[in-house]
C-alpha atoms as a PDB file:
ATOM      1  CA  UNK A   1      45.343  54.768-184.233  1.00  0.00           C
ATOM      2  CA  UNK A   2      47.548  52.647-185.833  1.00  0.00           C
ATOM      3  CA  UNK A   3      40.286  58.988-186.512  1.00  0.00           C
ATOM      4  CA  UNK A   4      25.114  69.387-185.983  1.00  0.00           C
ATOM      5  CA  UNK A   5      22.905  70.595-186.724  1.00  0.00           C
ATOM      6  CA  UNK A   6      22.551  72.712-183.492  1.00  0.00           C
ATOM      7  CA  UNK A   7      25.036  75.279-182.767  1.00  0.00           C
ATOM      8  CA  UNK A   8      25.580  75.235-178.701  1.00  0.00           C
ATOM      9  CA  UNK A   9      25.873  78.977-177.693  1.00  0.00           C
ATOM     10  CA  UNK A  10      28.409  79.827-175.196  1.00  0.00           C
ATOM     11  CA  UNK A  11      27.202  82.489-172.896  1.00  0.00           C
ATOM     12  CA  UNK A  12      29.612  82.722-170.439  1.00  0.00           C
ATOM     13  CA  UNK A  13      33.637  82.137-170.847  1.00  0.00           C
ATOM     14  CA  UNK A  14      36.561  82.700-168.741  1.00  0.00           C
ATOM     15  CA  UNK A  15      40.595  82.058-169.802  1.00  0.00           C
ATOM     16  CA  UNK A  16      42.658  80.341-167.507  1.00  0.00           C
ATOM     17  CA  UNK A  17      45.994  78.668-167.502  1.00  0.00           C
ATOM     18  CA  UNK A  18      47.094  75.726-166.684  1.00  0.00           C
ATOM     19  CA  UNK A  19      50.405  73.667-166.744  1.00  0.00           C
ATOM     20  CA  UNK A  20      51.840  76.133-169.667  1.00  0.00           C
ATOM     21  CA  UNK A  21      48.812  75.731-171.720  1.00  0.00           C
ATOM     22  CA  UNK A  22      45.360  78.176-171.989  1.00  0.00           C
ATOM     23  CA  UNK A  23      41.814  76.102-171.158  1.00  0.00           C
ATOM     24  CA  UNK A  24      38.653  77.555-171.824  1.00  0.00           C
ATOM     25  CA  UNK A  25      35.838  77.817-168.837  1.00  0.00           C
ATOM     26  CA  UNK A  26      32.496  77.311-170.457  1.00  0.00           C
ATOM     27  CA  UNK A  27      29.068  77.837-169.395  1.00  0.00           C
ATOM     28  CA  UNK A  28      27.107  76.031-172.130  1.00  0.00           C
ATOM     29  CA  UNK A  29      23.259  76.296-172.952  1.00  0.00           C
ATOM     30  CA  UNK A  30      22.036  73.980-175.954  1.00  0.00           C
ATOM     31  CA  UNK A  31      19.396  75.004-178.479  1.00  0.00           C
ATOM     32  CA  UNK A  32      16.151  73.113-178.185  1.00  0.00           C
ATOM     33  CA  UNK A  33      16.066  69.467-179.360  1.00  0.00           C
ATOM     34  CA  UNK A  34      20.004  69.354-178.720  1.00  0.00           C
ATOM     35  CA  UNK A  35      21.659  66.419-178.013  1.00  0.00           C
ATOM     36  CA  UNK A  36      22.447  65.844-174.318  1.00  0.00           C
ATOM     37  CA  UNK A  37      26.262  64.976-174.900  1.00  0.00           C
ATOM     38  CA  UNK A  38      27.374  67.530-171.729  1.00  0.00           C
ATOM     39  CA  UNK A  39      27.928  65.298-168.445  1.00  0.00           C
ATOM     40  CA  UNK A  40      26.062  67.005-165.359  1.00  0.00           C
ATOM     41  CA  UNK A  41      27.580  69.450-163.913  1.00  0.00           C
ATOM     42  CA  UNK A  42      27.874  67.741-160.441  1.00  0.00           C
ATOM     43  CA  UNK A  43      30.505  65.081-162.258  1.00  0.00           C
ATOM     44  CA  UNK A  44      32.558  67.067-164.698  1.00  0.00           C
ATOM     45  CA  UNK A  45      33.934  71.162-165.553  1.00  0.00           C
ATOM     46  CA  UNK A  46      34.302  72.113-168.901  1.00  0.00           C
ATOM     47  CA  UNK A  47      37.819  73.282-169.454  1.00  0.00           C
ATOM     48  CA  UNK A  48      38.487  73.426-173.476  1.00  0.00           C
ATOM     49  CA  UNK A  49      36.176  73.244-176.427  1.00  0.00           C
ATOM     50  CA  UNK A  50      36.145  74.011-179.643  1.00  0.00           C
ATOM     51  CA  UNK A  51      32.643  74.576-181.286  1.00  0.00           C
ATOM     52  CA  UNK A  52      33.966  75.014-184.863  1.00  0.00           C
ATOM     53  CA  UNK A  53      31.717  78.370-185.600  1.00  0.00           C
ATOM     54  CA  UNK A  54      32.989  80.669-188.481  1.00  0.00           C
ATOM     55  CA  UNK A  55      32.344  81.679-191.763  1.00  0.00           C
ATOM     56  CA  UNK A  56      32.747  79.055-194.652  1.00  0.00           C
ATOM     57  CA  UNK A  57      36.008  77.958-195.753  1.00  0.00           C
ATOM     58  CA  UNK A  58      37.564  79.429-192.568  1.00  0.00           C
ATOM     59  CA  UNK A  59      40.740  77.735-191.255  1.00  0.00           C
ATOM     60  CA  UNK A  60      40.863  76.093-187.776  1.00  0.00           C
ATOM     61  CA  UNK A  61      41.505  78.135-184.954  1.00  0.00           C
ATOM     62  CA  UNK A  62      45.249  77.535-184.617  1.00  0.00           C
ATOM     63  CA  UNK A  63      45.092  79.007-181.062  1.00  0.00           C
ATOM     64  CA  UNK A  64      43.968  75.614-180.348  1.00  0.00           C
ATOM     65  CA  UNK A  65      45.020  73.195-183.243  1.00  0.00           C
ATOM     66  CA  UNK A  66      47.798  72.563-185.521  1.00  0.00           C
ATOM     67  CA  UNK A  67      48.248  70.590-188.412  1.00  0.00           C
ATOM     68  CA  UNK A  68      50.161  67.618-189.389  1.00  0.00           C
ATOM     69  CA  UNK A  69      51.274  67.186-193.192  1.00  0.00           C
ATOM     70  CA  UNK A  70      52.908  65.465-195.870  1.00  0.00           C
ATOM     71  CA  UNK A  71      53.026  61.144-195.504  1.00  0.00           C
ATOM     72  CA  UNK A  72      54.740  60.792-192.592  1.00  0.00           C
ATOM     73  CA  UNK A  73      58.020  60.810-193.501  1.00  0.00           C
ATOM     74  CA  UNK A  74      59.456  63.908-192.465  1.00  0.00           C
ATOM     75  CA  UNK A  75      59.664  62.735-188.961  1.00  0.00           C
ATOM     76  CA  UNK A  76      61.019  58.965-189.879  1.00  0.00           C
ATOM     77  CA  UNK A  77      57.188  57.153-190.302  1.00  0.00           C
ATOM     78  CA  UNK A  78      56.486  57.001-193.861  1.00  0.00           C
ATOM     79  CA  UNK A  79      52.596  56.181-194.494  1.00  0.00           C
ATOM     80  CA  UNK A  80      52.451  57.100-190.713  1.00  0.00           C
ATOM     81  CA  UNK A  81      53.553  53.758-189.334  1.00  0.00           C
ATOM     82  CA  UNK A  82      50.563  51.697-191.168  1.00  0.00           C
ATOM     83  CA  UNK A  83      50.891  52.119-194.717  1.00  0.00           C
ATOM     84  CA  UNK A  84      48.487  55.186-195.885  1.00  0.00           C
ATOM     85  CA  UNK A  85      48.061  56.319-198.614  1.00  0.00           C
ATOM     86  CA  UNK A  86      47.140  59.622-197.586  1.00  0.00           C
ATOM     87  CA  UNK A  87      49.260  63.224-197.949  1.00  0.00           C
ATOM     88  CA  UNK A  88      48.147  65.501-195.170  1.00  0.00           C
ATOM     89  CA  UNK A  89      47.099  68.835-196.642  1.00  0.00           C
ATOM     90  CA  UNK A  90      46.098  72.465-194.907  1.00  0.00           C
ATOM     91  CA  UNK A  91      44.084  73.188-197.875  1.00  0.00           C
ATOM     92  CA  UNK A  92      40.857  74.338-197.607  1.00  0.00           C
ATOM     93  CA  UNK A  93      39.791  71.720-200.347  1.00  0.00           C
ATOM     94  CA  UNK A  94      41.259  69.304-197.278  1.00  0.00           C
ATOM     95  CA  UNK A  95      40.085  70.849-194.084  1.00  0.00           C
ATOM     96  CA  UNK A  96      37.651  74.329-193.265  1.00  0.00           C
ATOM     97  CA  UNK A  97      34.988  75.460-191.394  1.00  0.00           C
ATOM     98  CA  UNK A  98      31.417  74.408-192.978  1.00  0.00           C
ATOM     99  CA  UNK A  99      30.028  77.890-191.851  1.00  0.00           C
ATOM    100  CA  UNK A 100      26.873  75.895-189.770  1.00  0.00           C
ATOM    101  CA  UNK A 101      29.118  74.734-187.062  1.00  0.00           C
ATOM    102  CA  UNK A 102      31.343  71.957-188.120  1.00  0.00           C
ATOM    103  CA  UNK A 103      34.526  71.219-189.383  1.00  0.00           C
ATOM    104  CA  UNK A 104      35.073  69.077-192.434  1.00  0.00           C
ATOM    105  CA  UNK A 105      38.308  67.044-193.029  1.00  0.00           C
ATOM    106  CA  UNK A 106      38.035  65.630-196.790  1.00  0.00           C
ATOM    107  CA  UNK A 107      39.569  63.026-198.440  1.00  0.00           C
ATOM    108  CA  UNK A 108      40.243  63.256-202.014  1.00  0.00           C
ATOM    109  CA  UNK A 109      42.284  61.726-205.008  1.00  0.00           C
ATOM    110  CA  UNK A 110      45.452  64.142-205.107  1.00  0.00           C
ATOM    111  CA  UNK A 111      46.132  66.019-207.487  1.00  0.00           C
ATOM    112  CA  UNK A 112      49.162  65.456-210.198  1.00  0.00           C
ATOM    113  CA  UNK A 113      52.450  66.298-209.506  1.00  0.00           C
ATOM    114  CA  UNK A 114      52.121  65.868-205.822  1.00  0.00           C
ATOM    115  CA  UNK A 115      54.936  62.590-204.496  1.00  0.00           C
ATOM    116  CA  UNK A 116      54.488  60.713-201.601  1.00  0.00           C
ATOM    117  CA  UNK A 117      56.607  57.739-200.138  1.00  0.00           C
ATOM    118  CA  UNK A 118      55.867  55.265-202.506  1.00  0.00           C
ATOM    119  CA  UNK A 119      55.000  57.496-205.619  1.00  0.00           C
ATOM    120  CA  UNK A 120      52.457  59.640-206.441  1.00  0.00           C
ATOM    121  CA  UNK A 121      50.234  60.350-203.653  1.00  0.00           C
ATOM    122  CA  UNK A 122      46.760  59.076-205.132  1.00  0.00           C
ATOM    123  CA  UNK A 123      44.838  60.967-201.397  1.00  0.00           C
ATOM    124  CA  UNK A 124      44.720  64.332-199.717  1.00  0.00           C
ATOM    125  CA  UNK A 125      43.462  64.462-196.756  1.00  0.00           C
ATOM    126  CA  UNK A 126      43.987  66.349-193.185  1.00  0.00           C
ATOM    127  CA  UNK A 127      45.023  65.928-189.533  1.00  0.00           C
ATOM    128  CA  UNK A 128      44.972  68.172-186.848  1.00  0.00           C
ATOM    129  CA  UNK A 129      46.208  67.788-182.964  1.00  0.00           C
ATOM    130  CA  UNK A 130      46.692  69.973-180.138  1.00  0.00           C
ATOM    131  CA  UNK A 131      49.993  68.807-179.437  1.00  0.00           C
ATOM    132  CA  UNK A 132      51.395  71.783-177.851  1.00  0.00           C
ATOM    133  CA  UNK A 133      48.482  74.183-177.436  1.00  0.00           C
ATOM    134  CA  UNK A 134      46.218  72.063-174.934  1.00  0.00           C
ATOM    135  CA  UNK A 135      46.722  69.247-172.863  1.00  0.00           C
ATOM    136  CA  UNK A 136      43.915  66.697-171.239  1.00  0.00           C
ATOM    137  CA  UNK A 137      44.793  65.691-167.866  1.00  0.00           C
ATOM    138  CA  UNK A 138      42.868  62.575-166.929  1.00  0.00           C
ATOM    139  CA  UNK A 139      38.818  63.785-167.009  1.00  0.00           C
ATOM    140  CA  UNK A 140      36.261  63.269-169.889  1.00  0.00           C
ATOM    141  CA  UNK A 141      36.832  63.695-173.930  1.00  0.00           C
ATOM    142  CA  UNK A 142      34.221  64.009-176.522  1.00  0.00           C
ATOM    143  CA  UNK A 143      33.360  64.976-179.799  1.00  0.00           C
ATOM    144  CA  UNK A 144      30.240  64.797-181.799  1.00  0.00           C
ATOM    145  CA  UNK A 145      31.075  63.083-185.502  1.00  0.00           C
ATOM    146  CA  UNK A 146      29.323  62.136-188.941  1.00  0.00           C
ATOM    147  CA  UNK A 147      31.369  59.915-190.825  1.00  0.00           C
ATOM    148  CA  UNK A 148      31.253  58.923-194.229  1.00  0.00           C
ATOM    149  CA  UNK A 149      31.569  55.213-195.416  1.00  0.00           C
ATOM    150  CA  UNK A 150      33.665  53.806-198.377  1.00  0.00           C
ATOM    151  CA  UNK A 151      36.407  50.811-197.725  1.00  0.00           C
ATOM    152  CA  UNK A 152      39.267  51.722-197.020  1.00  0.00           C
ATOM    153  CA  UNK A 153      38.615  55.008-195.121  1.00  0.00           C
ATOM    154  CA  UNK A 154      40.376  55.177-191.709  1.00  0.00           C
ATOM    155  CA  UNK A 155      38.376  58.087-189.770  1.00  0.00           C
ATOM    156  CA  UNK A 156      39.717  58.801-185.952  1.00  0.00           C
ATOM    157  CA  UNK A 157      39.205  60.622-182.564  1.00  0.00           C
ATOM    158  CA  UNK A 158      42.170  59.564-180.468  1.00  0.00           C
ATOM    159  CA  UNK A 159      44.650  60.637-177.776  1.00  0.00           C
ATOM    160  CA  UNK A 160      48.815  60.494-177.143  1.00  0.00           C
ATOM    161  CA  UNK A 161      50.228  61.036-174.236  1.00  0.00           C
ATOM    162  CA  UNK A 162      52.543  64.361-174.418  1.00  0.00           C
ATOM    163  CA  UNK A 163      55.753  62.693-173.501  1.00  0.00           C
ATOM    164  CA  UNK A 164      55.853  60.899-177.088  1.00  0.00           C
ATOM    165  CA  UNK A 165      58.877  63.253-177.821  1.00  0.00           C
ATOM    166  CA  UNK A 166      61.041  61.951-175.072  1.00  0.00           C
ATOM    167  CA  UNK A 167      59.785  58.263-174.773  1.00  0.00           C
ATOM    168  CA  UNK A 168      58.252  57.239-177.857  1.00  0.00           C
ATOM    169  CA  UNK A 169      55.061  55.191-178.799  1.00  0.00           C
ATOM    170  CA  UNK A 170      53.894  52.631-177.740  1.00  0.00           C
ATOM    171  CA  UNK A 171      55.750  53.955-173.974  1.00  0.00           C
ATOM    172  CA  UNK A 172      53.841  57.355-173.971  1.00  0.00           C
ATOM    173  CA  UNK A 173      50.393  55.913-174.459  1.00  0.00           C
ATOM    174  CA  UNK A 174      47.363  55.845-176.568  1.00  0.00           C
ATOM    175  CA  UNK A 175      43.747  56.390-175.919  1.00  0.00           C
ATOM    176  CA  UNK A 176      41.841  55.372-179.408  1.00  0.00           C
ATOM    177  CA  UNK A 177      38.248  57.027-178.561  1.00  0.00           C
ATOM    178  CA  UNK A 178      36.995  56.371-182.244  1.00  0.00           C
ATOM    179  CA  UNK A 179      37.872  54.852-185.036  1.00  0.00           C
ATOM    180  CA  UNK A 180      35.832  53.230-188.054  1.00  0.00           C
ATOM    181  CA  UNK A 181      36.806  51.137-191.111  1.00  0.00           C
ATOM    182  CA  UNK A 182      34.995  52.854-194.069  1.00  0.00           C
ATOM    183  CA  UNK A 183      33.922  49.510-195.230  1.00  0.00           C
ATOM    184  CA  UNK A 184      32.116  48.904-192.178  1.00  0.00           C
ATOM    185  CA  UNK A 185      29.727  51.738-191.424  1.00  0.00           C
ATOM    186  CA  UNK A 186      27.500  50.309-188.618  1.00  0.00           C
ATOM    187  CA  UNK A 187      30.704  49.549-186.061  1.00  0.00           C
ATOM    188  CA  UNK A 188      33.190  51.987-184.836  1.00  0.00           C
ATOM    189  CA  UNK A 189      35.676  50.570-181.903  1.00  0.00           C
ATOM    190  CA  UNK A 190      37.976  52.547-179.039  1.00  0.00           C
ATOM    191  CA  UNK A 191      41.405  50.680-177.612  1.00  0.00           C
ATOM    192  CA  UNK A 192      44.104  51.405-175.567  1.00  0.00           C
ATOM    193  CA  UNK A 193      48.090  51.301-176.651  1.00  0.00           C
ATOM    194  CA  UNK A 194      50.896  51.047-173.988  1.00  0.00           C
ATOM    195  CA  UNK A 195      53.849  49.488-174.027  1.00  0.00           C
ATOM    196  CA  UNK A 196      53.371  45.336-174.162  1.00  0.00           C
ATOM    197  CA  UNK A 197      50.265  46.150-175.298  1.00  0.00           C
ATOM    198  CA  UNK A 198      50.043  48.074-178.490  1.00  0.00           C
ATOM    199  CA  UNK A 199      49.293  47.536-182.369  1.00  0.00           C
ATOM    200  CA  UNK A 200      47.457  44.608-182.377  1.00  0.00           C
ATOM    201  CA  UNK A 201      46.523  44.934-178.603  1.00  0.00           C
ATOM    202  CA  UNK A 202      44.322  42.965-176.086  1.00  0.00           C
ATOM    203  CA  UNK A 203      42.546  45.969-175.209  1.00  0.00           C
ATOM    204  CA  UNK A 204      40.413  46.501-178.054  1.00  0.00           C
ATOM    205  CA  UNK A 205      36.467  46.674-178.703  1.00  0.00           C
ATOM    206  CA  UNK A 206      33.811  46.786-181.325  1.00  0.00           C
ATOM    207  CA  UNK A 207      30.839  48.952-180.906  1.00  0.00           C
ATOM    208  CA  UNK A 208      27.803  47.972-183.229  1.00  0.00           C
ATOM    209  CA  UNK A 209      24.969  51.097-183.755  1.00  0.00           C
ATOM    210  CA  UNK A 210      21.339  49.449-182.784  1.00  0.00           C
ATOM    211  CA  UNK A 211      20.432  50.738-186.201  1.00  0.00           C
ATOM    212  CA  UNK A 212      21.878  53.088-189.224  1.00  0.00           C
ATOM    213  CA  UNK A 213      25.028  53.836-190.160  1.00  0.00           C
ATOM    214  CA  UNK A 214      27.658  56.455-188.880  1.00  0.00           C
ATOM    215  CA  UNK A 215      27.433  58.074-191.977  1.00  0.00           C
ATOM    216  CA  UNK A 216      23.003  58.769-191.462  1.00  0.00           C
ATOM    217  CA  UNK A 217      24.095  61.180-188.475  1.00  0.00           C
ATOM    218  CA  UNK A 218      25.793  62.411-185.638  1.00  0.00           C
ATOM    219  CA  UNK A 219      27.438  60.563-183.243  1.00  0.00           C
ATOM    220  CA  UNK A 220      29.064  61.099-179.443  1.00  0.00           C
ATOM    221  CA  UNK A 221      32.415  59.385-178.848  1.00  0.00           C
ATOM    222  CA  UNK A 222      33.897  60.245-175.547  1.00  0.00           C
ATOM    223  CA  UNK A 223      36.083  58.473-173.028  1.00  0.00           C
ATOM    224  CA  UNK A 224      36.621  58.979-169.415  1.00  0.00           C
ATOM    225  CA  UNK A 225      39.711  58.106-167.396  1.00  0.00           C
ATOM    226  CA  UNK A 226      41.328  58.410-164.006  1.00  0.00           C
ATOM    227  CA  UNK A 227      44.352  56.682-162.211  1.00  0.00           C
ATOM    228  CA  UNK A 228      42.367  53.084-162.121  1.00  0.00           C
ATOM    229  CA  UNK A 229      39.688  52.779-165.109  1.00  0.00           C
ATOM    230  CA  UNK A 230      39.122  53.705-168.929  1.00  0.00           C
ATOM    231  CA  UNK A 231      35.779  54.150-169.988  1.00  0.00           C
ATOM    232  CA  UNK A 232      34.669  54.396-173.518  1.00  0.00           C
ATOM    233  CA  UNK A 233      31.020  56.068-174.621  1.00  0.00           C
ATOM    234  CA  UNK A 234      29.289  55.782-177.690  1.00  0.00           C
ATOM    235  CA  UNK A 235      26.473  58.146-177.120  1.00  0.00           C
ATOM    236  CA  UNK A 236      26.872  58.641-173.627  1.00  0.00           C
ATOM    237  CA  UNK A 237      26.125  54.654-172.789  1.00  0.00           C
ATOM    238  CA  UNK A 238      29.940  53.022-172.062  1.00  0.00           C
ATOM    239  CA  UNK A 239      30.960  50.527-174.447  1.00  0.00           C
ATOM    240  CA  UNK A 240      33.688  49.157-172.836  1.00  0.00           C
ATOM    241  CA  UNK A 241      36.094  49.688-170.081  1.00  0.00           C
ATOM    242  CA  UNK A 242      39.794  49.251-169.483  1.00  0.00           C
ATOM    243  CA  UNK A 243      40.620  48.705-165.492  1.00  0.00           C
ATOM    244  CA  UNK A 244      44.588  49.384-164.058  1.00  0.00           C
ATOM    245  CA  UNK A 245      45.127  45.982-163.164  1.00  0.00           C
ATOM    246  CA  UNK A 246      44.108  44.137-166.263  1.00  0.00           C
ATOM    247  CA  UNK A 247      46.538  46.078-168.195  1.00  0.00           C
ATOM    248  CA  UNK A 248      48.985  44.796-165.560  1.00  0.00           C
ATOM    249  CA  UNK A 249      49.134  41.614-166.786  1.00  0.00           C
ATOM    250  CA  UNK A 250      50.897  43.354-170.229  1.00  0.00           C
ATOM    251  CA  UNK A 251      52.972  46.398-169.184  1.00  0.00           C
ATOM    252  CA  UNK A 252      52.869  48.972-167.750  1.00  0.00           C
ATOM    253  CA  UNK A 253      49.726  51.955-166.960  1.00  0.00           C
ATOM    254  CA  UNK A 254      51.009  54.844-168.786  1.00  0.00           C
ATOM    255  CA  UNK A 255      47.983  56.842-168.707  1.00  0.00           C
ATOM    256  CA  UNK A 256      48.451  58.969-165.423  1.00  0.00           C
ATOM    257  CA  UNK A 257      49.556  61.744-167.178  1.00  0.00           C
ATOM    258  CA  UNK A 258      48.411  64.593-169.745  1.00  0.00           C
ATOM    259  CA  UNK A 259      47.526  63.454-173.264  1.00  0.00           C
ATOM    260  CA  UNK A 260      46.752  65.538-176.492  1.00  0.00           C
ATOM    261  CA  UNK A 261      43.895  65.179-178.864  1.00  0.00           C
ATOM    262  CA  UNK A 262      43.999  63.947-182.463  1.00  0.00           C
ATOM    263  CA  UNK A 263      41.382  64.491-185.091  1.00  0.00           C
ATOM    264  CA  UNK A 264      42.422  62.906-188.677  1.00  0.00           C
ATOM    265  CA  UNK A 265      40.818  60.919-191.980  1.00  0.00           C
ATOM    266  CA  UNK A 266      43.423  58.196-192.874  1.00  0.00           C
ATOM    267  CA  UNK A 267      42.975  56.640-196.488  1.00  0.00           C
ATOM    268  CA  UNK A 268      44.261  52.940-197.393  1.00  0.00           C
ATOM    269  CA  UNK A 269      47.017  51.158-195.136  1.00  0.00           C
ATOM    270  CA  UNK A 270      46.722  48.537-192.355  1.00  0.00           C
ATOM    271  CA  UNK A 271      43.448  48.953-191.285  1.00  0.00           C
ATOM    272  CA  UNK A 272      40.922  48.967-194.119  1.00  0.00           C
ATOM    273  CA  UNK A 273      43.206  48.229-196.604  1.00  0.00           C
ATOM    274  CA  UNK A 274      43.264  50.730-200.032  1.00  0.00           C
ATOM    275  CA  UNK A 275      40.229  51.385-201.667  1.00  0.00           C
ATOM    276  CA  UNK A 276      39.299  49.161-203.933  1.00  0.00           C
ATOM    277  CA  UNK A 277      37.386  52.224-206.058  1.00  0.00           C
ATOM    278  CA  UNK A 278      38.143  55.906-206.088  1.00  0.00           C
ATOM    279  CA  UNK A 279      34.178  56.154-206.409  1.00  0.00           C
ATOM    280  CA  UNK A 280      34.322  57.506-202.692  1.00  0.00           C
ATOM    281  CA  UNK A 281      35.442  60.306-203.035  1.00  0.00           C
ATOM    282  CA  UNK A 282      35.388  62.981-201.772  1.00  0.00           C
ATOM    283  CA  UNK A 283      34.920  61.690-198.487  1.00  0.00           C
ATOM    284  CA  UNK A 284      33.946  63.798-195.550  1.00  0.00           C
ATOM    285  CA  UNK A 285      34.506  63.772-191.504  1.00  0.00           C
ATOM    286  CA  UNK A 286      31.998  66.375-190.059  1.00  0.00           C
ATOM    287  CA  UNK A 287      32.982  67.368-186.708  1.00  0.00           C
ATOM    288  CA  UNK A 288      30.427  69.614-184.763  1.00  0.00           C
ATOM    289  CA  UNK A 289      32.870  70.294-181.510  1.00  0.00           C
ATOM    290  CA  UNK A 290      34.895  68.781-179.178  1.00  0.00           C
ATOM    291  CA  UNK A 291      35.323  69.052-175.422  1.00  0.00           C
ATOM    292  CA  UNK A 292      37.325  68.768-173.010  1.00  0.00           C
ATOM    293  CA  UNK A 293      36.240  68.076-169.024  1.00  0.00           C
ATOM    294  CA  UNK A 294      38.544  67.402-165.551  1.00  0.00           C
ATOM    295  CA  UNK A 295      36.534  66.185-162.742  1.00  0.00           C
ATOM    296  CA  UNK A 296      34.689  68.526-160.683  1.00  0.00           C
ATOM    297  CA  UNK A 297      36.124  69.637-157.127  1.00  0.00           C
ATOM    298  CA  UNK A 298      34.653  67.581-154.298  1.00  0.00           C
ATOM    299  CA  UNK A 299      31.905  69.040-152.573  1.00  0.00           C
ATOM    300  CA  UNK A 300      32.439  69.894-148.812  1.00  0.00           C
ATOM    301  CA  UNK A 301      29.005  68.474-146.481  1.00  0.00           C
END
């Protein structure tokens, strides 16, 4: 970035560790009329998930999330490197459980007295990662999302790779699985950041829904990587994919490596510019889980 109405039941979980960092084992059965967003089990193992079940206005479990605040420029990026308008917020009026199974992030106009980079802030909003608490090694993403449309909302599902700290964006890598202009609610679009190819990169596509908006329902957003491809899903059907040697021709493939997951509402900036009306608001990103997979252990014949 530059973003259910069935509960799935867990009935079987086991904790494991790996590289520093808890995963979750799940064995997942879906309530009837589900959504068929789980891979077979012959491809992929769920490691990680989070379903987002809890009572209303219940924080996220920080066991696996934490949040990111204020405009950016307490670590040296006002407006977050693009311009937004947005001050992160842990407020519940900003981000909570729903209490049927999702988490909503919500964007609103701030309230008075709050002061952001280039004033008042005129957003709240909220962003959570699991920098630090859980780590994707190459394997399979995904997250079920309902948007909500208005221009100049930046909604995104994305990725960094973990070694930001020590090399920096664009050198650490970024896996955009989702991300939607508010002012266009039929098309969301995935890229990929590395260095030579980042901000206004090569590798970047448009996905177009056969009919509604993202705002009318749910939607999957997943991507799948390994040492050689990227592969980006809108509803499990790829959209577009990213091969090794094509990004050759830029830079250099960053991507063999662990990455951590993003989950944020962005307001105004680079990519949508500001809204034009305040009439949007408040604007909300339902999230009804996400998951994390690593491929499955060969099978011996």
């Amino acid at each position: 970035m530059n973003a259910r109405g069935v509960v799935v039941e867990t009935t079987r979980l086991t904790l494991t560790r790996m590289r520093g960092t808890w995963y979750v084992l799940a064995l997942l059965g879906c309530a009837p009329g589900a959504p068929s967003a789980l891979p077979t089990s012959e491809t992929w193992v769920q490691v990680w998930s989070d379903e987002f079940d809890g009572a209303a206005g219940a924080s996220i479990d920080t066991t696996k999330w934490r949040y990111d605040t204020a405009d950016g420029c307490g670590g040296g990026n006002c407006g977050w490197g693009n311009n937004e308008k947005e001050y992160y917020s842990t407020a519940p009026a900003n981000i909570a459980l729903n209490g049927q199974g999702q988490l909503m992030i919500v964007a609103r106009t701030a309230p008075a007295g709050l002061t952001c980079y280039y004033g008042a802030c005129r957003y709240t909003s909220a962003k959570i990662t699991t920098r630090g608490k859980m780590e994707v090694a190459p394997g399979r993403v995904e997250a079920r999302i309902k948007l909500a449309p208005g221009q100049g909302l930046w909604p995104a599902f994305w990725l960094l790779g973990r070694n930001i700290p020590v090399v920096g964006w664009p050198a650490c890598g970024e896996l955009d699985i989702m991300e939607n202009r508010g002012s266009a609610p039929t098309i969301t679009s995935s890229a990929v950041h590395g260095p030579g190819y980042s901000g206004n990169t090569p590798f970047a596509h448009p996905h177009a829904l056969a009919h509604g908006s993202v705002a009318d329902d749910y939607h999957t957003y997943s991507v799948e990587w390994d040492s050689l491809t990227i592969r980006f899903f809108v509803d499990d059907t790829v959209h577009y994919v990213v091969r090794r040697g094509d990004v050759a021709h830029y830079g250099n493939w960053v991507f063999d490596q662990p990455f951590f997951v993003i989950l944020n509402l962005a307001v105004g900036g680079n990519f949508d510019r500001d809204p034009a009306s305040d009439a949007i608001f408040p604007a909300t990103m339902l999230v009804d889980y996400v998951r994390v997979y690593r491929p499955a252990p060969a099978r011996v014949h």
